[in-house]
N, C-alpha and C. Protein backbone atom coordinates (compact mmCIF):
# COMPACT_ATOMS: atom_id res chain seq x y z
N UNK A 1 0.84 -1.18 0.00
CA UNK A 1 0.00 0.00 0.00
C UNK A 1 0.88 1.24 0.00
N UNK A 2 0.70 2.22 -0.79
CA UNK A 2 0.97 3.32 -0.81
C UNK A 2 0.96 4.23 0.36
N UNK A 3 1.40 4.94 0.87
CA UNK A 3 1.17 5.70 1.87
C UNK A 3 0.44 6.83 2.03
N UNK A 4 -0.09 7.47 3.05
CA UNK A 4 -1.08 8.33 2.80
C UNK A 4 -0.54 9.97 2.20
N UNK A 5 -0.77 10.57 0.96
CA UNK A 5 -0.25 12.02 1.09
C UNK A 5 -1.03 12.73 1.84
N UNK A 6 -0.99 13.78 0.90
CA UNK A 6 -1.65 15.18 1.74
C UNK A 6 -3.67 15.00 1.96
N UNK A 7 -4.28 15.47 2.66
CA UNK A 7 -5.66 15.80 2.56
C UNK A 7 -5.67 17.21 1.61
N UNK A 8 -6.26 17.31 0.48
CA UNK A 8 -6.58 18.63 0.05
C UNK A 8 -8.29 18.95 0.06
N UNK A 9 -8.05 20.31 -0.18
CA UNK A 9 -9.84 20.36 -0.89
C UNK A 9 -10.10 19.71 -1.74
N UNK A 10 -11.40 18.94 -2.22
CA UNK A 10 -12.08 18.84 -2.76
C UNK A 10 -12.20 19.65 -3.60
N UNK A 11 -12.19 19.54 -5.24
CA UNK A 11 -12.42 20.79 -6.66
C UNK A 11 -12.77 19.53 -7.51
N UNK A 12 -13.48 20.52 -8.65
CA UNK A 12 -14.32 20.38 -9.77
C UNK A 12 -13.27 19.43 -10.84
N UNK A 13 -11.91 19.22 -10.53
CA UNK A 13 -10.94 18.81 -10.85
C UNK A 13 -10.81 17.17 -10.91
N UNK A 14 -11.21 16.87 -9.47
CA UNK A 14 -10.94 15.99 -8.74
C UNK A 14 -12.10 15.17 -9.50
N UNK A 15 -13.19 15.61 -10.07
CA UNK A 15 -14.56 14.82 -10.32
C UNK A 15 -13.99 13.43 -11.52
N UNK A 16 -13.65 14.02 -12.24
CA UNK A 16 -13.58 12.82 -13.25
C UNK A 16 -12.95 11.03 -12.11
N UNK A 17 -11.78 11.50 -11.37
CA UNK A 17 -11.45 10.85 -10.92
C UNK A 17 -12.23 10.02 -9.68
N UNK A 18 -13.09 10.88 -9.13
CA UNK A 18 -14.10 10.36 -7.62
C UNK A 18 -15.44 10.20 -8.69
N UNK A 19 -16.13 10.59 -9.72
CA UNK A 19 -17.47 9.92 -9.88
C UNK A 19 -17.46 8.81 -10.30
N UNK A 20 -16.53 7.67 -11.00
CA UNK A 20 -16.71 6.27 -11.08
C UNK A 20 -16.58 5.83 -9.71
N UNK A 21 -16.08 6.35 -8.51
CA UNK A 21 -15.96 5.20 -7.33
C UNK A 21 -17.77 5.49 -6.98
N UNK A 22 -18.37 6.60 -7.56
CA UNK A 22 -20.01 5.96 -7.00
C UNK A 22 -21.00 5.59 -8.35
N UNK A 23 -20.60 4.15 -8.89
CA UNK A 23 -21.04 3.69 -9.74
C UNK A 23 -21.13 2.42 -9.20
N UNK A 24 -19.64 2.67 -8.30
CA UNK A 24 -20.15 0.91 -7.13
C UNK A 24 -21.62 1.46 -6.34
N UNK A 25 -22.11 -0.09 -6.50
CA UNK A 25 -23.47 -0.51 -5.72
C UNK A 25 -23.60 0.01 -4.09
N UNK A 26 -22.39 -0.56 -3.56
CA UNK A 26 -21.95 -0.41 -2.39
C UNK A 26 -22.24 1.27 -1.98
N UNK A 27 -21.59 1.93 -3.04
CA UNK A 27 -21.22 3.25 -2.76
C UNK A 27 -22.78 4.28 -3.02
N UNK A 28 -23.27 3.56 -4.16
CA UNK A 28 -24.49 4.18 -4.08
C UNK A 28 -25.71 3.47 -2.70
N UNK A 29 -25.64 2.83 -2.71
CA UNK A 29 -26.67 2.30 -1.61
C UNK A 29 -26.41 3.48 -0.35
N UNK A 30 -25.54 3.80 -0.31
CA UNK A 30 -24.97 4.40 0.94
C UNK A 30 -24.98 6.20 0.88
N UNK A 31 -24.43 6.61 -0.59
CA UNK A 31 -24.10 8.25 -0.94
C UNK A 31 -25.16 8.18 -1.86
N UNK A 32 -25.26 7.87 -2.84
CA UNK A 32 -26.00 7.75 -4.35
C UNK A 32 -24.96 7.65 -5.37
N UNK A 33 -25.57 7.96 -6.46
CA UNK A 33 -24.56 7.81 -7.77
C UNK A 33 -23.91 8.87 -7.76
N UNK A 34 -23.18 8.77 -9.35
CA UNK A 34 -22.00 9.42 -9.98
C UNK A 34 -22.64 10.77 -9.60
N UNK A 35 -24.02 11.64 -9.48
CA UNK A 35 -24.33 12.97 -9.46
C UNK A 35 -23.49 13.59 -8.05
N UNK A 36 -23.42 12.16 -7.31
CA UNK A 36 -23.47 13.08 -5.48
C UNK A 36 -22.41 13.91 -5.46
N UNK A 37 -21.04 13.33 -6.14
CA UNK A 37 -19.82 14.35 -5.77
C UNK A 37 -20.07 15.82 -6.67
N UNK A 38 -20.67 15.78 -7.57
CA UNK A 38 -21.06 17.31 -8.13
C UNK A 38 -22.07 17.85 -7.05
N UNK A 39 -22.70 16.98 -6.69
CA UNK A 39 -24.11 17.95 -5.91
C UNK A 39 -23.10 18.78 -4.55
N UNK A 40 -21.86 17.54 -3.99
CA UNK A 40 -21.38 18.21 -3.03
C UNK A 40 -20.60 19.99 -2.94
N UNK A 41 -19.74 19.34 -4.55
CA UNK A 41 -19.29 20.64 -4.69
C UNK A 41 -20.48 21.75 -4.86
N UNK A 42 -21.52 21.99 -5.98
CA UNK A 42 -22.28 22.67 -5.40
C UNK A 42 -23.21 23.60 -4.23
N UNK A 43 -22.74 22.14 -3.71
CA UNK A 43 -23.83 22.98 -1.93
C UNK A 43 -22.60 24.15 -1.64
N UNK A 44 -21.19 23.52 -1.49
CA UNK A 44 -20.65 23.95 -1.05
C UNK A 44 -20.32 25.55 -1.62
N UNK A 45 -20.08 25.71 -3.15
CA UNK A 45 -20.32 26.74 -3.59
C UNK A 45 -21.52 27.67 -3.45
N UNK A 46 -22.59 27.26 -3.03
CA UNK A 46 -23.84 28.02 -2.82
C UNK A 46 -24.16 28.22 -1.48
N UNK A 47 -22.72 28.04 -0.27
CA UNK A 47 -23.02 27.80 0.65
C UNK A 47 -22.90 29.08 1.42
N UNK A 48 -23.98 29.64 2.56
CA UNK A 48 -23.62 31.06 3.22
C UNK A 48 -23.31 30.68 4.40
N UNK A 49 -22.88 30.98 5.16
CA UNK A 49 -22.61 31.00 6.67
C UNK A 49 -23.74 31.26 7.43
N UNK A 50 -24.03 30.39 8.38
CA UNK A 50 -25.46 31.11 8.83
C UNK A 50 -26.56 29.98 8.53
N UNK A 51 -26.81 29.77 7.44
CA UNK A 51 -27.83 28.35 7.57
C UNK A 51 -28.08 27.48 8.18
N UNK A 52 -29.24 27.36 8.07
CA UNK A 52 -30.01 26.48 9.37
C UNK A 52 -30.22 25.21 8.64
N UNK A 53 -29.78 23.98 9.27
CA UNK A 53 -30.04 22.80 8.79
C UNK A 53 -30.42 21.86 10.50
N UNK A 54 -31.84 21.40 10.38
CA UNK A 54 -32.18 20.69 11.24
C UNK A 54 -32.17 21.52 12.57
N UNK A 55 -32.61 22.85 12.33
CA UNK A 55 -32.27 23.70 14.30
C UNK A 55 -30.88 23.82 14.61
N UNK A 56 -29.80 23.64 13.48
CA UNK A 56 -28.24 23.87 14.10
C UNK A 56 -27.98 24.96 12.85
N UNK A 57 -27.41 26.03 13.30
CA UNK A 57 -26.61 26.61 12.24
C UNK A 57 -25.44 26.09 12.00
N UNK A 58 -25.09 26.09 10.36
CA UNK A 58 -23.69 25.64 9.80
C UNK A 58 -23.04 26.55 9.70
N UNK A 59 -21.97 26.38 9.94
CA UNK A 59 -20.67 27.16 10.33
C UNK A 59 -19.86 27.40 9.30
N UNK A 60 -20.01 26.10 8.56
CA UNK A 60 -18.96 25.95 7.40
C UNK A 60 -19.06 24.54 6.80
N UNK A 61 -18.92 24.26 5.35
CA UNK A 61 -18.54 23.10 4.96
C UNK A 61 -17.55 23.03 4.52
N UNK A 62 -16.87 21.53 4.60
CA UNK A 62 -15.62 21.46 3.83
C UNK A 62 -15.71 19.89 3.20
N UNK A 63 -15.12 19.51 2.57
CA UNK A 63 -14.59 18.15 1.61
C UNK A 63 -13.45 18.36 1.15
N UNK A 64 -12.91 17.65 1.03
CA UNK A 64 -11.27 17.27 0.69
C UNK A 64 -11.23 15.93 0.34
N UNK A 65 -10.07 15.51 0.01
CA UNK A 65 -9.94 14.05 -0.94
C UNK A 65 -8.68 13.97 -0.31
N UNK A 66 -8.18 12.13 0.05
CA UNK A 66 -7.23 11.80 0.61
C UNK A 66 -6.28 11.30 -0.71
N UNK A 67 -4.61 11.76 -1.34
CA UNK A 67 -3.89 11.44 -1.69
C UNK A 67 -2.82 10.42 -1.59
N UNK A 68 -2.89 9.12 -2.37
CA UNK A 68 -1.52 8.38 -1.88
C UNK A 68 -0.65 9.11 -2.31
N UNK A 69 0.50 8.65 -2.25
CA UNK A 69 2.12 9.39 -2.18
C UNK A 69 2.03 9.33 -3.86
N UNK A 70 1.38 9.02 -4.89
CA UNK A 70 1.00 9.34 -6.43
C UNK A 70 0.32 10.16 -6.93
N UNK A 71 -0.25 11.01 -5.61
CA UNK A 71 -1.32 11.72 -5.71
C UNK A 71 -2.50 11.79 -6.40
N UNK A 72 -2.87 10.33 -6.17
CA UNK A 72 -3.94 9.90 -6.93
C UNK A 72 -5.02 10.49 -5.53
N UNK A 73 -6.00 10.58 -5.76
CA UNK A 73 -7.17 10.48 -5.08
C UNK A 73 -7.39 8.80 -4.54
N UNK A 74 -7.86 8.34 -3.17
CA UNK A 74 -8.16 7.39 -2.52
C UNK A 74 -9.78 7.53 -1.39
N UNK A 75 -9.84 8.85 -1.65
CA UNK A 75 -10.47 8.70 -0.93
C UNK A 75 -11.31 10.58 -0.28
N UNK A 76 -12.63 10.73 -0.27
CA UNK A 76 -13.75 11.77 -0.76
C UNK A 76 -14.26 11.39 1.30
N UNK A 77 -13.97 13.02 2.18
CA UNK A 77 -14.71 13.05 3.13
C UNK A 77 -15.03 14.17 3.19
N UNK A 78 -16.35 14.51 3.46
CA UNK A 78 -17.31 15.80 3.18
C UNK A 78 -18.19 16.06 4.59
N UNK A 79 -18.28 17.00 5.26
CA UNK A 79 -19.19 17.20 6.24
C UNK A 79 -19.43 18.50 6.51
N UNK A 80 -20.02 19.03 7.51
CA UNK A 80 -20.69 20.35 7.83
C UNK A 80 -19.94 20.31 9.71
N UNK A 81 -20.06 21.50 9.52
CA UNK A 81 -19.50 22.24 11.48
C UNK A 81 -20.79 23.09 11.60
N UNK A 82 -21.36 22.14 12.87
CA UNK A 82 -22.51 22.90 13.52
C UNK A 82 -22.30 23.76 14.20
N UNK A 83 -23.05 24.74 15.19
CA UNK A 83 -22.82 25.44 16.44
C UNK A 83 -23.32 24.97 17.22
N UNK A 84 -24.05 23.31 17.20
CA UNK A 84 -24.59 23.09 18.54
C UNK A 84 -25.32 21.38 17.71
N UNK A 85 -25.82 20.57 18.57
CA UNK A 85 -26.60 19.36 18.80
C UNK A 85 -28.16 19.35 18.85
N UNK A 86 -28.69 19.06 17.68
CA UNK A 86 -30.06 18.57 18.10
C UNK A 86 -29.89 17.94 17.54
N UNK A 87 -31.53 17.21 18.33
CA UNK A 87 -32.25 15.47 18.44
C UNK A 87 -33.86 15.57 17.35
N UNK A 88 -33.78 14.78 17.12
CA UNK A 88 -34.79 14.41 16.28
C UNK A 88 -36.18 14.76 17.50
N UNK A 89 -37.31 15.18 17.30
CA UNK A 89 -38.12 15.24 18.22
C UNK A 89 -39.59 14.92 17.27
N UNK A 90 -39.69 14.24 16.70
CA UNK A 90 -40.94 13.46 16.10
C UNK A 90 -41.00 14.44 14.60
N UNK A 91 -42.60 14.32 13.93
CA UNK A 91 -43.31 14.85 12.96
C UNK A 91 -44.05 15.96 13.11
N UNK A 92 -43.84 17.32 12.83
CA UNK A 92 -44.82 18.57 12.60
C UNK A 92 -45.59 18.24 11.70
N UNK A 93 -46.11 19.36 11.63
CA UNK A 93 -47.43 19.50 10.27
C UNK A 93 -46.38 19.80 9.16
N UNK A 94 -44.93 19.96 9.28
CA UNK A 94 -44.56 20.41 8.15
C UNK A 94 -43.12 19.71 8.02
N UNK A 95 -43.28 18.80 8.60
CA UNK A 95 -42.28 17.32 8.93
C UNK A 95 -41.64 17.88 9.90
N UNK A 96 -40.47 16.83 9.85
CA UNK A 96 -39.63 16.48 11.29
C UNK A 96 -39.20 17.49 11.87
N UNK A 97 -39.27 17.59 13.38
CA UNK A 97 -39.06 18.99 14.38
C UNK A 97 -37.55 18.51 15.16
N UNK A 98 -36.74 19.31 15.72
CA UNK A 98 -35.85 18.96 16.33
C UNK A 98 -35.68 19.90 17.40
N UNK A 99 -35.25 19.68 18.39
CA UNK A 99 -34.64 20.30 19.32
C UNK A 99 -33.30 20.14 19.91
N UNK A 100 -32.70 21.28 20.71
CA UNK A 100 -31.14 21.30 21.34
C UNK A 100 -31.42 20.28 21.88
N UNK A 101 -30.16 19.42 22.10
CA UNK A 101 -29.27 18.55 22.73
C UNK A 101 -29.47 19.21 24.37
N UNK A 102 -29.52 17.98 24.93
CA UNK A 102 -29.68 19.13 26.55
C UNK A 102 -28.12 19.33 26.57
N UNK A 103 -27.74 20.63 27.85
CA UNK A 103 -26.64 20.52 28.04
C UNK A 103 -26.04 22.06 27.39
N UNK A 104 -25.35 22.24 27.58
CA UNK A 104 -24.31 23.35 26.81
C UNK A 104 -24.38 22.96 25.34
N UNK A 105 -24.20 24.08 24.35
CA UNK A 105 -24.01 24.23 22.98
C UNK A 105 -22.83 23.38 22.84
N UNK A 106 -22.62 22.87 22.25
CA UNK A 106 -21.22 22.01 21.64
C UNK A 106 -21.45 22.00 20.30
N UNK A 107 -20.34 22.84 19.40
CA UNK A 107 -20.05 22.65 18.01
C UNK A 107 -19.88 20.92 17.53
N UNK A 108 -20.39 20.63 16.37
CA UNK A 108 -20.24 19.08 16.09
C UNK A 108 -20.02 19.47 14.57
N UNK A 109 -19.72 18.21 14.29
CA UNK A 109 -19.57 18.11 12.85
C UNK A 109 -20.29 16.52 12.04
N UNK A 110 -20.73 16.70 11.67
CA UNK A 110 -21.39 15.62 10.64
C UNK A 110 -20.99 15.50 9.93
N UNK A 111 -20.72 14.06 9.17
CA UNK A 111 -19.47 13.87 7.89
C UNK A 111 -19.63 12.13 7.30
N UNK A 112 -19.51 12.34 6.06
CA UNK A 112 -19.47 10.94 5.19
C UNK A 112 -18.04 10.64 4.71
N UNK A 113 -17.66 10.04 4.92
CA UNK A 113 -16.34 9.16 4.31
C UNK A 113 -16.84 8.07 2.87
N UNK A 114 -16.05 8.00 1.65
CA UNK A 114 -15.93 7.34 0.43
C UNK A 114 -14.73 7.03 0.68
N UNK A 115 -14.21 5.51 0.20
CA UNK A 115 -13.05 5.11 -0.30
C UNK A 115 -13.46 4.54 -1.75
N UNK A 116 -12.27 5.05 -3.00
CA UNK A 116 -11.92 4.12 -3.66
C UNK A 116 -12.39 2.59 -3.81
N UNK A 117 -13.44 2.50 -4.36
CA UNK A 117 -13.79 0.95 -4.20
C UNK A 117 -12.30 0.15 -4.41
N UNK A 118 -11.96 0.25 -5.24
CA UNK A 118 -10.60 -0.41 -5.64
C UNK A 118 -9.58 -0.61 -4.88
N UNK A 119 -9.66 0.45 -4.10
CA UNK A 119 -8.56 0.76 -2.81
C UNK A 119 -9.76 0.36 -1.26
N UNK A 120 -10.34 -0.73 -1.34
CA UNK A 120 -11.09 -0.41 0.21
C UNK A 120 -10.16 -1.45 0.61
N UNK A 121 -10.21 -1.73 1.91
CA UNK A 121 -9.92 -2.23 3.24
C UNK A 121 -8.38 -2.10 3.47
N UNK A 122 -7.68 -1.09 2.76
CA UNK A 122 -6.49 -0.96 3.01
C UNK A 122 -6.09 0.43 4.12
N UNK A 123 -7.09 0.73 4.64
CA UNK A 123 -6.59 1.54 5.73
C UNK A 123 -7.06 3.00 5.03
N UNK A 124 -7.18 2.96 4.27
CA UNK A 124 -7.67 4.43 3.53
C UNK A 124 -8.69 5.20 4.45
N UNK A 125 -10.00 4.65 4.32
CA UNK A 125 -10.65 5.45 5.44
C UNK A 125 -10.54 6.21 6.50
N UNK A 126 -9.85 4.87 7.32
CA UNK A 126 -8.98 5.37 8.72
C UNK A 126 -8.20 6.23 8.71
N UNK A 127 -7.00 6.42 7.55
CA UNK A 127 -6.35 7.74 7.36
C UNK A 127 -7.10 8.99 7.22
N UNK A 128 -8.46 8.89 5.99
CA UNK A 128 -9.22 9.86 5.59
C UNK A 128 -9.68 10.52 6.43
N UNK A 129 -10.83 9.95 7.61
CA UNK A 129 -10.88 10.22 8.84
C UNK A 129 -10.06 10.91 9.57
N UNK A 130 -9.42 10.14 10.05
CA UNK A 130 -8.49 10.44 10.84
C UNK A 130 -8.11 12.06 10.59
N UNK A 131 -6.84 12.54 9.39
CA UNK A 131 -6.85 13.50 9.01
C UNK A 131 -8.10 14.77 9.01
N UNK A 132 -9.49 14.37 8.41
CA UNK A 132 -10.56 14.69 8.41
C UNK A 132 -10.20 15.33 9.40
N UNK A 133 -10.50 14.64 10.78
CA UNK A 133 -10.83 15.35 12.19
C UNK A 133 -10.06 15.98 13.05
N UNK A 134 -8.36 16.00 12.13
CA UNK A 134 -7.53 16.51 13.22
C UNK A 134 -7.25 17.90 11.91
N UNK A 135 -8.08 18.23 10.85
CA UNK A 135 -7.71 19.74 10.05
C UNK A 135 -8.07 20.67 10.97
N UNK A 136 -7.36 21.85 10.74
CA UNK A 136 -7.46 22.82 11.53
C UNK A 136 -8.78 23.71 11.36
N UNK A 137 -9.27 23.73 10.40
CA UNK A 137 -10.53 24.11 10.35
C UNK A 137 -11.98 23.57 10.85
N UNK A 138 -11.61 22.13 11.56
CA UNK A 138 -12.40 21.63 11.98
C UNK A 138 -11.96 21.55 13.63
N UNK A 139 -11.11 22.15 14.31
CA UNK A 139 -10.53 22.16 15.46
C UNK A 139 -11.86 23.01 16.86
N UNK A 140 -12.67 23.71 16.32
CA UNK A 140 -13.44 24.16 17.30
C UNK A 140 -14.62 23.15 17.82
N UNK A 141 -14.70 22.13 16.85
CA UNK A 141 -15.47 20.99 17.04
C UNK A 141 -15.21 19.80 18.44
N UNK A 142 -16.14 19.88 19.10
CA UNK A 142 -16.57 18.75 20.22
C UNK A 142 -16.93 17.59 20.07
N UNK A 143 -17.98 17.18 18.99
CA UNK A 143 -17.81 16.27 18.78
C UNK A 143 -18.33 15.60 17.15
N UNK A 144 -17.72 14.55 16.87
CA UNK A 144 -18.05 14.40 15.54
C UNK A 144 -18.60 12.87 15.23
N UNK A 145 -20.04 13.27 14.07
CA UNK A 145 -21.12 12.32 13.87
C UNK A 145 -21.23 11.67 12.73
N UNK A 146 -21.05 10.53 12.96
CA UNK A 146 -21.00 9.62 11.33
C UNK A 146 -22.64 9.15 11.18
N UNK A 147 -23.51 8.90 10.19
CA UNK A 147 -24.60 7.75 10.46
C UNK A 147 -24.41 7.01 9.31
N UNK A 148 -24.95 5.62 9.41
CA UNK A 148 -24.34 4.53 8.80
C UNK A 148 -25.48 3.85 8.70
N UNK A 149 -25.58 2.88 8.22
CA UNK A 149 -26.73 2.02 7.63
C UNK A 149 -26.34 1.01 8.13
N UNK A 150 -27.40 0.45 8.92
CA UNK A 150 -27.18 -0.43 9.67
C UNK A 150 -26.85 -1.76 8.97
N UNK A 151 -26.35 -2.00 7.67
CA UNK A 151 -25.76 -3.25 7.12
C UNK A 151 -24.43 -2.87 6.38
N UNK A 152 -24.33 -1.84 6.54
CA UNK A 152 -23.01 -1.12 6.20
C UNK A 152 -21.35 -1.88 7.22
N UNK A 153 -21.56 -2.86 7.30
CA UNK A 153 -20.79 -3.74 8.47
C UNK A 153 -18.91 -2.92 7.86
N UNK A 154 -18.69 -2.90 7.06
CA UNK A 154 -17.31 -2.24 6.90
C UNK A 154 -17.17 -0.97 7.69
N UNK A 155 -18.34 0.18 7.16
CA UNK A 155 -18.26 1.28 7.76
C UNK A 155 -17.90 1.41 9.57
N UNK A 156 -19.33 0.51 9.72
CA UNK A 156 -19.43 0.75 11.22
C UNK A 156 -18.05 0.37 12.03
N UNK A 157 -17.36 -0.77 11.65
CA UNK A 157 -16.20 -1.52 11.81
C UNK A 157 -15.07 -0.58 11.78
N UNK A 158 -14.98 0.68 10.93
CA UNK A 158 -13.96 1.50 10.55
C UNK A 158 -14.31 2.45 11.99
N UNK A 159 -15.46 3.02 12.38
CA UNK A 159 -15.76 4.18 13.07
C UNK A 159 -15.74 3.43 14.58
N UNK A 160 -16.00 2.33 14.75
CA UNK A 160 -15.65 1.94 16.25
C UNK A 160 -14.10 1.55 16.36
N UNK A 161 -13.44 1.04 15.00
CA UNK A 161 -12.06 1.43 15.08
C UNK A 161 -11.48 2.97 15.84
N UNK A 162 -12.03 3.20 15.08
CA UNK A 162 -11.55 5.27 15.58
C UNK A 162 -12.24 6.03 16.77
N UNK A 163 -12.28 4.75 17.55
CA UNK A 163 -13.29 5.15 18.85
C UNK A 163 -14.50 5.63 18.95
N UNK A 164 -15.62 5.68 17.61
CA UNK A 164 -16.51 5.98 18.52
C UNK A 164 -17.56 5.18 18.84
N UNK A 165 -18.35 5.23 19.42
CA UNK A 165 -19.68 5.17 20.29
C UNK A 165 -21.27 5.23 19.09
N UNK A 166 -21.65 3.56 19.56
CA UNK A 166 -22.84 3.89 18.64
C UNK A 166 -23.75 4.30 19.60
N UNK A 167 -24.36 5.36 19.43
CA UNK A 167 -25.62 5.63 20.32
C UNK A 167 -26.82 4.60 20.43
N UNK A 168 -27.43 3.75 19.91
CA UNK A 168 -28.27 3.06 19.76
C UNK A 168 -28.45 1.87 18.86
N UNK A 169 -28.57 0.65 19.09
CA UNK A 169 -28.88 -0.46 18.08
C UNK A 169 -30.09 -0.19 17.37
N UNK A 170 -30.85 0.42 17.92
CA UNK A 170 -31.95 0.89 16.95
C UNK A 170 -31.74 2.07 16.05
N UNK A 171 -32.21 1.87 14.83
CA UNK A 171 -31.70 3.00 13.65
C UNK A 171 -32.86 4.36 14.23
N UNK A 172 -32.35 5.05 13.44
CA UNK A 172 -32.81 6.17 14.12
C UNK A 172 -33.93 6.54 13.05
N UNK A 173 -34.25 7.44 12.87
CA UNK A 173 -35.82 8.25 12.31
C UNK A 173 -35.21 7.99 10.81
N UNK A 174 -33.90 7.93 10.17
CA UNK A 174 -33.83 7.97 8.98
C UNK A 174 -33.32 7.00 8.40
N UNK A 175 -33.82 5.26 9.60
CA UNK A 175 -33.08 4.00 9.35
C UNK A 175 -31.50 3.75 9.64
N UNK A 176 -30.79 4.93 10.27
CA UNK A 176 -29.70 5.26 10.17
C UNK A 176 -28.83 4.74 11.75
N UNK A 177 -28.09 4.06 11.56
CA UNK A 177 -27.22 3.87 12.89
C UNK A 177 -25.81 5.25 13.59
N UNK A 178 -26.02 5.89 14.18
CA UNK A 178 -25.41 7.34 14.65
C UNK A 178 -24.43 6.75 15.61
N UNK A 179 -23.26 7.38 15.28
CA UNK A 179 -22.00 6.82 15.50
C UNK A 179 -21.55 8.26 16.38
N UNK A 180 -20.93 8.50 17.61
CA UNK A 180 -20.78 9.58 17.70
C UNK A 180 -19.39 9.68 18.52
N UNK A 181 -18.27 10.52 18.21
CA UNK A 181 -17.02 10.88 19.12
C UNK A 181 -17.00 12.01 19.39
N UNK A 182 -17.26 11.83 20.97
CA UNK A 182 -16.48 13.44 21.30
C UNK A 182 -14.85 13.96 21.80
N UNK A 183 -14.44 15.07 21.71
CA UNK A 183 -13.13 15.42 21.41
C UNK A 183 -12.78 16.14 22.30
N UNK A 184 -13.66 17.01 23.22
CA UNK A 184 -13.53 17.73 23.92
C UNK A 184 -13.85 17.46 25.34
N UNK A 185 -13.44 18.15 26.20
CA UNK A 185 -12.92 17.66 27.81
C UNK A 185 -14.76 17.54 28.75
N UNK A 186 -15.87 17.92 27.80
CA UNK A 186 -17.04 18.21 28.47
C UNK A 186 -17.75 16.89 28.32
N UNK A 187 -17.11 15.63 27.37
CA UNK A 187 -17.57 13.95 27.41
C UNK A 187 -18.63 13.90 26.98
């Protein structure tokens, strides 16, 4: 295996190379198809500071792509920096309602990891990650949230690798298994 290079941004560059890895089955069951990595760059270009997603304002998005030492692309992790935690709290008249997390505000971050179908179980993720959560732009963050599909057995396997904590065997409101690490001294 190649070794891990640099994490960069994510660009319009990078596409030819990351939209065949979501043509795997695997990869769409989980992200969707070849559209998702354009839709990402998009949000991100149309993105303001200040938006409200689910009762948390976003802070910022970022995506970047993990480089082997060929600087090939291996690997697409994309997420959002909240200013705070909410919980799913049932159905409105105008769908799903949420509320704060009890407790103090804690910045979080929500985030999807892609590997390289070609390149999976070689540690890629774990680097991607890894890096992911220690960029400096993601440093004001407390704690950080993967959700996973509960037959997704690689994924989940990678994220309790990297310490974290599944909140519940039961999937949550969006079928989804919520994986969660916190980073900061408040647990």
């Amino acid at each position: 295996m190649s070794s891990p290079g640099p994490l960069i941004p994510f660009e319009a560059a990078h596409l030819p190379l990351v939209q065949p890895w979501f043509e795997d089955d695997e990869v769409q069951r989980s992200l969707g198809g070849p559209g998702w990595p354009e839709m990402v760059l998009r949000l991100a270009a149309d993105f303001q500071p200040g938006e409200e997603f689910r009762g948390q304002i976003v802070l910022l998005k970022r995506s970047f792509v993990l480089l082997d030492d060929d600087g090939q692309p291996v690997a697409l992790v994309t997420g959002d920096l909240y200013d705070r935690l909410t919980e799913y709290a049932g159905e409105g008249p105008d769908g799903p309602t949420f509320v704060d997390e009890p407790g103090p505000h804690r910045r979080s971050v929500a985030f999807a990891v892609v590997v390289d179908p070609q390149r999976r179980r070689q540690g890629w993720g774990f680097r991607a990650v890894d890096a992911f959560m220690a960029h400096p732009d993601l440093a004001s963050a407390d704690i950080f949230l993967a959700s996973i599909e509960p037959d997704n057995i690689p994924s989940r396997r990678l994220f309790e690798r990297l310490g974290y904590t599944l909140e519940s065997d039961i999937p949550d409101w969006e079928d989804m298994l919520d994986y969660r690490k916190t980073v900061s001294p408040l647990g």
